[in-house]
PDB file of N, CA and C in Angstrom:
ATOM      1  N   UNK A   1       6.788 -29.347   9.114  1.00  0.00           N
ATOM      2  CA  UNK A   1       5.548 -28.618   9.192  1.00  0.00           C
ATOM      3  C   UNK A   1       5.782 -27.209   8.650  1.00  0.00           C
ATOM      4  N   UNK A   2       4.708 -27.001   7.923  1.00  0.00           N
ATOM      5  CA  UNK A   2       4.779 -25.725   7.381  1.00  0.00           C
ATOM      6  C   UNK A   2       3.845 -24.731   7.871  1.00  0.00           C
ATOM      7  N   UNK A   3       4.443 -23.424   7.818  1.00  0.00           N
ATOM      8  CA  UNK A   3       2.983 -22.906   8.137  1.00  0.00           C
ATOM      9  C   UNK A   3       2.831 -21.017   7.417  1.00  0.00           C
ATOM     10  N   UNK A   4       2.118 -20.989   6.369  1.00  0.00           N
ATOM     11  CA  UNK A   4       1.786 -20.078   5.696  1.00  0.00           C
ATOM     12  C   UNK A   4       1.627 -18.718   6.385  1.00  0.00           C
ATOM     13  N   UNK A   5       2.331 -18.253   5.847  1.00  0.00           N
ATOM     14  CA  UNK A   5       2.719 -16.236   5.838  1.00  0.00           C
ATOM     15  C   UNK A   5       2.222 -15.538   5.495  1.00  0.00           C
ATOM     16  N   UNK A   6       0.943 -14.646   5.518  1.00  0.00           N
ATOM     17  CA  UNK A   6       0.544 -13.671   5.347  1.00  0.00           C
ATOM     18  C   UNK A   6       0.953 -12.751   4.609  1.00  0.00           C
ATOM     19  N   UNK A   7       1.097 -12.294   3.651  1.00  0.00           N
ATOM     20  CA  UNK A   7       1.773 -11.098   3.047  1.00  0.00           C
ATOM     21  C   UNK A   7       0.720  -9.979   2.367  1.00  0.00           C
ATOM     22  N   UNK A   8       1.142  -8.845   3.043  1.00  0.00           N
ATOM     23  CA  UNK A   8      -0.350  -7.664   2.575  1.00  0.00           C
ATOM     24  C   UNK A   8       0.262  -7.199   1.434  1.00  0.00           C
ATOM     25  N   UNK A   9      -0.409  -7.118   0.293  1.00  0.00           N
ATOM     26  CA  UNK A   9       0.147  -6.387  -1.099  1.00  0.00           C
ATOM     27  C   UNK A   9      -0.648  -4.956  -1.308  1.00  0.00           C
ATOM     28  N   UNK A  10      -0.015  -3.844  -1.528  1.00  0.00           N
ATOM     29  CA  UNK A  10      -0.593  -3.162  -1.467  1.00  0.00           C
ATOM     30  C   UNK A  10      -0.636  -1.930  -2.727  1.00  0.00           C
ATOM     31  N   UNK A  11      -1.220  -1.394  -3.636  1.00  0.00           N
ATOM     32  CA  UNK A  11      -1.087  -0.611  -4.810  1.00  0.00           C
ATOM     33  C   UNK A  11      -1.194   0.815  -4.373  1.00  0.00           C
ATOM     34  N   UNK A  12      -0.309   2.038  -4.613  1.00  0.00           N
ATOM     35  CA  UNK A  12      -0.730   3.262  -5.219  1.00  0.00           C
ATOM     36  C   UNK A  12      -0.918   3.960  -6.155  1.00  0.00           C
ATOM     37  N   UNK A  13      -2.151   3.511  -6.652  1.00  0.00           N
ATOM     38  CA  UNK A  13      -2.070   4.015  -7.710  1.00  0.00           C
ATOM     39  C   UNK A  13      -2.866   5.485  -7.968  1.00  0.00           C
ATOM     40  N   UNK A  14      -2.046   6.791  -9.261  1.00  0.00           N
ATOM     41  CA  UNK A  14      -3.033   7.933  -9.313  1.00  0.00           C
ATOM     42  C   UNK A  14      -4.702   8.246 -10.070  1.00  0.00           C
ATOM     43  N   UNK A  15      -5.285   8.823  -9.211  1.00  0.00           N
ATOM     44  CA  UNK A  15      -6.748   8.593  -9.555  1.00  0.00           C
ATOM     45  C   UNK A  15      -7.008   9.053 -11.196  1.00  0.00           C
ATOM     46  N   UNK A  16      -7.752   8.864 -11.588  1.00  0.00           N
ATOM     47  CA  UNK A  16      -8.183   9.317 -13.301  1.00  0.00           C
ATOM     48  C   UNK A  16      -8.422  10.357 -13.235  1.00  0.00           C
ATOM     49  N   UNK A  17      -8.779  10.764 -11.859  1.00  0.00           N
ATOM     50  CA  UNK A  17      -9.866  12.263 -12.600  1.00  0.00           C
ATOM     51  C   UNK A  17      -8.485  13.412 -11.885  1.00  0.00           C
ATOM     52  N   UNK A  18      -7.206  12.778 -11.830  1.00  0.00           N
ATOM     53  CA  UNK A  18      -6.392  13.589 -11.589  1.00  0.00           C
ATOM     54  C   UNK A  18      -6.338  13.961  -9.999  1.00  0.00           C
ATOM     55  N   UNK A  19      -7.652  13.877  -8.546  1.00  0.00           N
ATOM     56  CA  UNK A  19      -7.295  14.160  -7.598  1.00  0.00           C
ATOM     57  C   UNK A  19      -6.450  13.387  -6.370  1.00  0.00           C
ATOM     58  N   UNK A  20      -5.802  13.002  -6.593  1.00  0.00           N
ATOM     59  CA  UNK A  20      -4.830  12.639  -5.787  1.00  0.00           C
ATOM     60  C   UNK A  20      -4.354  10.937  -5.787  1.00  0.00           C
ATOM     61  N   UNK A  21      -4.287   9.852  -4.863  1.00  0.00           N
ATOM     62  CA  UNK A  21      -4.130   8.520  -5.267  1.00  0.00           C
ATOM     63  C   UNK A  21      -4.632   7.524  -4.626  1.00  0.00           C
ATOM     64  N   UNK A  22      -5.341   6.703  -5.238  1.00  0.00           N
ATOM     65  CA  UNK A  22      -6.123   5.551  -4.156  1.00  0.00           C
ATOM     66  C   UNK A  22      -4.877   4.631  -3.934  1.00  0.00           C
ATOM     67  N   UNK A  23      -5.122   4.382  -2.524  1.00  0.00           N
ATOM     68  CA  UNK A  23      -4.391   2.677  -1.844  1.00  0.00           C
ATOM     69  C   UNK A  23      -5.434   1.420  -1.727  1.00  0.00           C
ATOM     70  N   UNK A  24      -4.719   0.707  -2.602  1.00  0.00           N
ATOM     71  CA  UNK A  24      -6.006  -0.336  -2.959  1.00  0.00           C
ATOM     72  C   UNK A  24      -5.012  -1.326  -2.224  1.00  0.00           C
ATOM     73  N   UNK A  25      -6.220  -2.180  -0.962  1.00  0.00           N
ATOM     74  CA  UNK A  25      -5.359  -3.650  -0.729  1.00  0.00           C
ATOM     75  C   UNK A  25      -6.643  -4.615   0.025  1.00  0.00           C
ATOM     76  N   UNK A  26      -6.559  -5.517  -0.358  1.00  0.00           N
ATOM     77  CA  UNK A  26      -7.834  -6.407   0.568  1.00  0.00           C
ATOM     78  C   UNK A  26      -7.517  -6.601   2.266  1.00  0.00           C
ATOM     79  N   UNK A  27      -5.948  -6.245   2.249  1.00  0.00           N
ATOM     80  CA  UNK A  27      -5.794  -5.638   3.732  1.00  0.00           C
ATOM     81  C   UNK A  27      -6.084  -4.807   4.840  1.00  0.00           C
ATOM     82  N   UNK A  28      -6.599  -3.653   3.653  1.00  0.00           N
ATOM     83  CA  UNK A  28      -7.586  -2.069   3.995  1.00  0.00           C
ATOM     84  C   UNK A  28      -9.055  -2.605   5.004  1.00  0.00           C
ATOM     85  N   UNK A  29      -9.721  -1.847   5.638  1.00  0.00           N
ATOM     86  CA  UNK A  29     -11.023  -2.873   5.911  1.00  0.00           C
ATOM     87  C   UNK A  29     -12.439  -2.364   5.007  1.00  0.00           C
ATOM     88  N   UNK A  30     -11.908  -1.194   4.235  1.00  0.00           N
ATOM     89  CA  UNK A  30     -13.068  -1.116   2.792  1.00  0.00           C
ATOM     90  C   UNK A  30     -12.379  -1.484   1.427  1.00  0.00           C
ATOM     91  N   UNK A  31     -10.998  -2.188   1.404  1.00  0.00           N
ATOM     92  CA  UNK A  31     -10.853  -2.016   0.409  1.00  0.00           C
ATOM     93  C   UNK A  31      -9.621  -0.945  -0.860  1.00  0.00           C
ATOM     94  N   UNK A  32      -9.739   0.013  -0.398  1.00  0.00           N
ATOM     95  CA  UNK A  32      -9.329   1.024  -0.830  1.00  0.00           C
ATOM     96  C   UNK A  32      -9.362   2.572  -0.519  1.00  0.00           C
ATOM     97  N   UNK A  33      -8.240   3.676  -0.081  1.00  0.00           N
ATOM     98  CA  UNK A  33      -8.516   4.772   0.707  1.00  0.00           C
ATOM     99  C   UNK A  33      -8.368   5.719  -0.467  1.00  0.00           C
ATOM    100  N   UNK A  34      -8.600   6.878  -0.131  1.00  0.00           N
ATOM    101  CA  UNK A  34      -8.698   8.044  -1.247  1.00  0.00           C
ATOM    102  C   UNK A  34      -7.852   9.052  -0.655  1.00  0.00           C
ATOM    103  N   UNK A  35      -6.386   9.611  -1.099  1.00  0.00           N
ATOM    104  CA  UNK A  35      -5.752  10.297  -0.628  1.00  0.00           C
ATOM    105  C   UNK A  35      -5.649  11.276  -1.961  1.00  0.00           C
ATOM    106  N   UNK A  36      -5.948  12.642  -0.893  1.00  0.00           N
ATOM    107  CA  UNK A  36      -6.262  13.632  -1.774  1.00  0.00           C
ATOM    108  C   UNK A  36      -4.885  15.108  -1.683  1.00  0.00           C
ATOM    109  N   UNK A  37      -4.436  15.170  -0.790  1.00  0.00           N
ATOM    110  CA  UNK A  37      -3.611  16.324  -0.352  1.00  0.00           C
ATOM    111  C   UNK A  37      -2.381  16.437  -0.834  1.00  0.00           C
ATOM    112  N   UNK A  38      -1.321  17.318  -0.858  1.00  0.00           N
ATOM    113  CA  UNK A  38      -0.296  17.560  -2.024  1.00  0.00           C
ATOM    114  C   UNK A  38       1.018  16.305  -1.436  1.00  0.00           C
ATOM    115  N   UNK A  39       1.008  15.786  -0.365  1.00  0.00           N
ATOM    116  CA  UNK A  39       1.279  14.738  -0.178  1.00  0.00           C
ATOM    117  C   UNK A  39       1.159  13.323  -0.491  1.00  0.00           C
ATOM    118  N   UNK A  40      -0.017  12.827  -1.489  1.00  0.00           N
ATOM    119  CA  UNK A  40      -0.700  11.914  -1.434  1.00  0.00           C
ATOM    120  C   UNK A  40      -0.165  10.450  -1.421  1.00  0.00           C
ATOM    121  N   UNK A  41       0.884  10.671  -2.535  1.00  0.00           N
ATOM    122  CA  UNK A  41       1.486   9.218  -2.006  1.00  0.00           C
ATOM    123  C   UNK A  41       2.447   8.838  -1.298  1.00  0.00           C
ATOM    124  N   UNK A  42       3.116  10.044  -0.638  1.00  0.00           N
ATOM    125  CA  UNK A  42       3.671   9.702   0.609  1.00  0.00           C
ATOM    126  C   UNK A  42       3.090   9.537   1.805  1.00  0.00           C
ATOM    127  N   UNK A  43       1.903   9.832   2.153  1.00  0.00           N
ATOM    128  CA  UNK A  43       0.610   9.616   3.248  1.00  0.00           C
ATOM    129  C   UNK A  43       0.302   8.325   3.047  1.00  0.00           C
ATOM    130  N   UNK A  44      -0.294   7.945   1.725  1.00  0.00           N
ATOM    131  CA  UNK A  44      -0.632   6.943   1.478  1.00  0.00           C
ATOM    132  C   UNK A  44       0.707   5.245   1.750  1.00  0.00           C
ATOM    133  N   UNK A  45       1.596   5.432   1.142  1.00  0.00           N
ATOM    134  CA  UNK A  45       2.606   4.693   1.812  1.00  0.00           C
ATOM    135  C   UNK A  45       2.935   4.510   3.103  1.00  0.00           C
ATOM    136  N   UNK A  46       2.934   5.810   4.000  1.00  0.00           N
ATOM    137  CA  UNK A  46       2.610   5.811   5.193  1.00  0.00           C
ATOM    138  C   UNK A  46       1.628   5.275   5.672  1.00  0.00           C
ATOM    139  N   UNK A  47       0.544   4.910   5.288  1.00  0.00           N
ATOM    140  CA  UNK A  47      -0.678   4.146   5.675  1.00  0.00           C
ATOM    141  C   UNK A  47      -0.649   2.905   5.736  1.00  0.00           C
ATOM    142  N   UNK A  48      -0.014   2.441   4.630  1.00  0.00           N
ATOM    143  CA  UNK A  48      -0.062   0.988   4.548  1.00  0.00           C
ATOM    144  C   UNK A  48       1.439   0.419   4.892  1.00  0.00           C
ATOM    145  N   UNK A  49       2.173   1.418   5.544  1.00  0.00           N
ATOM    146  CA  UNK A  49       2.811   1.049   6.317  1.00  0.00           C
ATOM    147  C   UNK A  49       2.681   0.443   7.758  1.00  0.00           C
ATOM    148  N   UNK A  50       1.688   1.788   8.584  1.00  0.00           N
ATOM    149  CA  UNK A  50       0.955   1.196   9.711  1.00  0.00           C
ATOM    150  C   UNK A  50       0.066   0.135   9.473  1.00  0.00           C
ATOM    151  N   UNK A  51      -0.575  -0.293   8.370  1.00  0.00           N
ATOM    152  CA  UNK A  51      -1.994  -1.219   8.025  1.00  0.00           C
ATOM    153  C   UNK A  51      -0.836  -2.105   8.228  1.00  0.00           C
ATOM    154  N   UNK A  52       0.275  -2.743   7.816  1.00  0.00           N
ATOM    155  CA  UNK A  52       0.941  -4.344   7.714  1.00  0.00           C
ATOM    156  C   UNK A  52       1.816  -4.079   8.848  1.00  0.00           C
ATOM    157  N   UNK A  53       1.724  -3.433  10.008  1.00  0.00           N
ATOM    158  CA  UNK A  53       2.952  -3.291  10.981  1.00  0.00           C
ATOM    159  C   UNK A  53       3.507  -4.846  11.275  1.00  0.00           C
ATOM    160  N   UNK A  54       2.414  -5.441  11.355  1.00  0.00           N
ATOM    161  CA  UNK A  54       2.363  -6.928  12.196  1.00  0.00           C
ATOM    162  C   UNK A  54       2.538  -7.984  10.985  1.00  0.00           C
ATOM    163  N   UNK A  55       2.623  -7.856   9.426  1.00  0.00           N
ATOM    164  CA  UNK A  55       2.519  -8.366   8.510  1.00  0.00           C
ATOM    165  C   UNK A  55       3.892  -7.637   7.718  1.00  0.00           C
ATOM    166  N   UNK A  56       4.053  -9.394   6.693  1.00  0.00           N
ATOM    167  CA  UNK A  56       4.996  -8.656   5.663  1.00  0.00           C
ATOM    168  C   UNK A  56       4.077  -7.867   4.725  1.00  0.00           C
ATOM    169  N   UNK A  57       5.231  -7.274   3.964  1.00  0.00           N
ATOM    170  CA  UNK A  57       4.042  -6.193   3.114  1.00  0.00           C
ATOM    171  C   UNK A  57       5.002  -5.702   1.939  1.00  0.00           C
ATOM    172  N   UNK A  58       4.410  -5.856   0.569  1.00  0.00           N
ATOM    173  CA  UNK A  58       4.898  -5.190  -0.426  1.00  0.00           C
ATOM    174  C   UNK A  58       4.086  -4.174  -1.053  1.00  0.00           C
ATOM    175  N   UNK A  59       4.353  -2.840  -1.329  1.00  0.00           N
ATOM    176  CA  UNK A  59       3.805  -1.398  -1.860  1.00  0.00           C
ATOM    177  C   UNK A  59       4.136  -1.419  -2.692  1.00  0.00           C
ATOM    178  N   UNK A  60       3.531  -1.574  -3.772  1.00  0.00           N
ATOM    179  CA  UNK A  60       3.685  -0.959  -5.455  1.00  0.00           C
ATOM    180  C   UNK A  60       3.416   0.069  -5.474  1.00  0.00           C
ATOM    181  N   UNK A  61       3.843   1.301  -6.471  1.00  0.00           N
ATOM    182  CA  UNK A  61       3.406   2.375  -6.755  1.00  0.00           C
ATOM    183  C   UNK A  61       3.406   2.461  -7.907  1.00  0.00           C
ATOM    184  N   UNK A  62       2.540   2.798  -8.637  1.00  0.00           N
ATOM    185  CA  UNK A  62       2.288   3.205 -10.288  1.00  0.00           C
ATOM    186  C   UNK A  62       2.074   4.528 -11.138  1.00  0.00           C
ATOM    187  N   UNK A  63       2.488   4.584 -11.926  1.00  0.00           N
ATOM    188  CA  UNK A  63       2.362   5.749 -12.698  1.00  0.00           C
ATOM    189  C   UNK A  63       1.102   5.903 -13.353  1.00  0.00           C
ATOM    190  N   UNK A  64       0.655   7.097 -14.208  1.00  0.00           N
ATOM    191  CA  UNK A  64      -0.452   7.267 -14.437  1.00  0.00           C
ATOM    192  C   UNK A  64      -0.919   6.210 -15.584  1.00  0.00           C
ATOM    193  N   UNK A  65       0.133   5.518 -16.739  1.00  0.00           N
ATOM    194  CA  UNK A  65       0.367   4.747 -17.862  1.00  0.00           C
ATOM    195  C   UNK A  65       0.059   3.564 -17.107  1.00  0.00           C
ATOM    196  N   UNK A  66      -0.269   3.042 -15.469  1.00  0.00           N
ATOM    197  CA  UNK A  66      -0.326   1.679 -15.051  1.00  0.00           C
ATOM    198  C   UNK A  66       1.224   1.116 -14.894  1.00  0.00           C
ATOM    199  N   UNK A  67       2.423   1.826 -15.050  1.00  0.00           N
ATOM    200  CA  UNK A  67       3.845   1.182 -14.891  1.00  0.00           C
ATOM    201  C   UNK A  67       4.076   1.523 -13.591  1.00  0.00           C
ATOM    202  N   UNK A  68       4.966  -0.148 -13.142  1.00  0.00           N
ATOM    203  CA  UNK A  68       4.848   0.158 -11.779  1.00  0.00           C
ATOM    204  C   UNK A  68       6.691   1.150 -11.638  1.00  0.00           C
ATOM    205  N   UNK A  69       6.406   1.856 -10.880  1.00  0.00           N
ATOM    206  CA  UNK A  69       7.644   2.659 -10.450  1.00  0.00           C
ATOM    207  C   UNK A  69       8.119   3.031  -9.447  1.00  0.00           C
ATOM    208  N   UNK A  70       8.033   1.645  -8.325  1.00  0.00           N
ATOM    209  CA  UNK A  70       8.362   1.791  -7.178  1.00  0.00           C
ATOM    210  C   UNK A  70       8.034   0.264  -6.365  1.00  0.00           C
ATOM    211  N   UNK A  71       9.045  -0.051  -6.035  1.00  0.00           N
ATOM    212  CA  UNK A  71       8.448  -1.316  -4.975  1.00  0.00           C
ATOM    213  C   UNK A  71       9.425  -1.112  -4.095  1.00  0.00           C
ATOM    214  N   UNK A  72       8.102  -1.179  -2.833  1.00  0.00           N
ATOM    215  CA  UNK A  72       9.023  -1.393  -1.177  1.00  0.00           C
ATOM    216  C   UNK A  72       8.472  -2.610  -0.308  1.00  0.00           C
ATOM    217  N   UNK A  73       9.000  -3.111   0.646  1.00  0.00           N
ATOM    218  CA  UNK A  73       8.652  -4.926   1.123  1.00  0.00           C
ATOM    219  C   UNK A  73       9.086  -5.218   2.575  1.00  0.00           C
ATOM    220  N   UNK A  74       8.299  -5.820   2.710  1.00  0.00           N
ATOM    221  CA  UNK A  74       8.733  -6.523   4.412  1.00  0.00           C
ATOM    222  C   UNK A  74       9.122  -5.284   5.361  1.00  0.00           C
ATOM    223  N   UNK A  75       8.038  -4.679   5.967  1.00  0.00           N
ATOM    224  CA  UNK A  75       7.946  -3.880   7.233  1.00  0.00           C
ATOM    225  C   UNK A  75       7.430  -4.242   8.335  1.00  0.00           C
ATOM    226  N   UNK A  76       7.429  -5.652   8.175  1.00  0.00           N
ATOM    227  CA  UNK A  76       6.590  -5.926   9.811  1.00  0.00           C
ATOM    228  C   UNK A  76       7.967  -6.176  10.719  1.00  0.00           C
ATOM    229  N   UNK A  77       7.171  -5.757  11.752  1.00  0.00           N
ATOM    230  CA  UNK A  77       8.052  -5.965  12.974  1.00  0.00           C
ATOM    231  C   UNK A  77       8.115  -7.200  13.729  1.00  0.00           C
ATOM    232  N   UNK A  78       8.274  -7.963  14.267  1.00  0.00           N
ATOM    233  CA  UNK A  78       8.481  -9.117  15.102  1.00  0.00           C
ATOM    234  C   UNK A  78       7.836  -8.860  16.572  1.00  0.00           C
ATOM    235  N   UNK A  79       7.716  -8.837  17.531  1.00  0.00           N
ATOM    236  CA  UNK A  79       6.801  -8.706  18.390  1.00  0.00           C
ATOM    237  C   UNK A  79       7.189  -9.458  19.773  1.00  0.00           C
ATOM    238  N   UNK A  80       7.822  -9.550  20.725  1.00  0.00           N
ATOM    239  CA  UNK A  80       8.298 -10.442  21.594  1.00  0.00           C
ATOM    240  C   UNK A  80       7.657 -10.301  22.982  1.00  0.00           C
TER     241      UNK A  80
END
C-alpha cells in the first residue's frame, strides 16, 4: 500500500517593478505574498518555511533573468 506525500513547492521570485519579492505557492491561502522590506527574501523563505512546517517543502529562489539560484527542501517536522 501506498500512500502519497504532499510536497509544498514554493518560488521566490524578484518583482518587475523592482519592489521587493513575491512567494508564489498553491500552498499560500491567496496564492502568492508580496514582500517588500530590505530583507525580502530572507522573510519570505522564512514564511514558507512556517507555511510547510507539517509538509515536505522545496524553495526555489530566482534571479531577476528567471535562473533559479537557490534550492532548499524537506523542513517538515514529524509530529509525535
Amino acid at each position: 500500500m501506498s500512500s502519497a506525500i504532499s510536497k509544498h513547492v514554493y518560488e521566490v521570485r524578484p518583482r518587475k517593478d523592482h519592489r521587493g519579492v513575491d512567494l508564489i505557492s498553491d500552498a499560500l491561502p491567496f496564492g502568492w505574498l508580496w514582500y517588500g522590506e530590505p530583507n525580502a527574501s530572507g522573510n519570505a523563505i522564512g514564511c514558507a518555511k512556517f507555511f510547510s512546517r507539517s509538509h515536505d517543502a522545496v524553495i526555489r529562489v530566482y534571479d531577476e533573468a528567471g535562473n533559479v539560484i537557490g534550492i532548499a527542501g524537506s523542513f517538515s517536522r514529524s509530529f509525535m
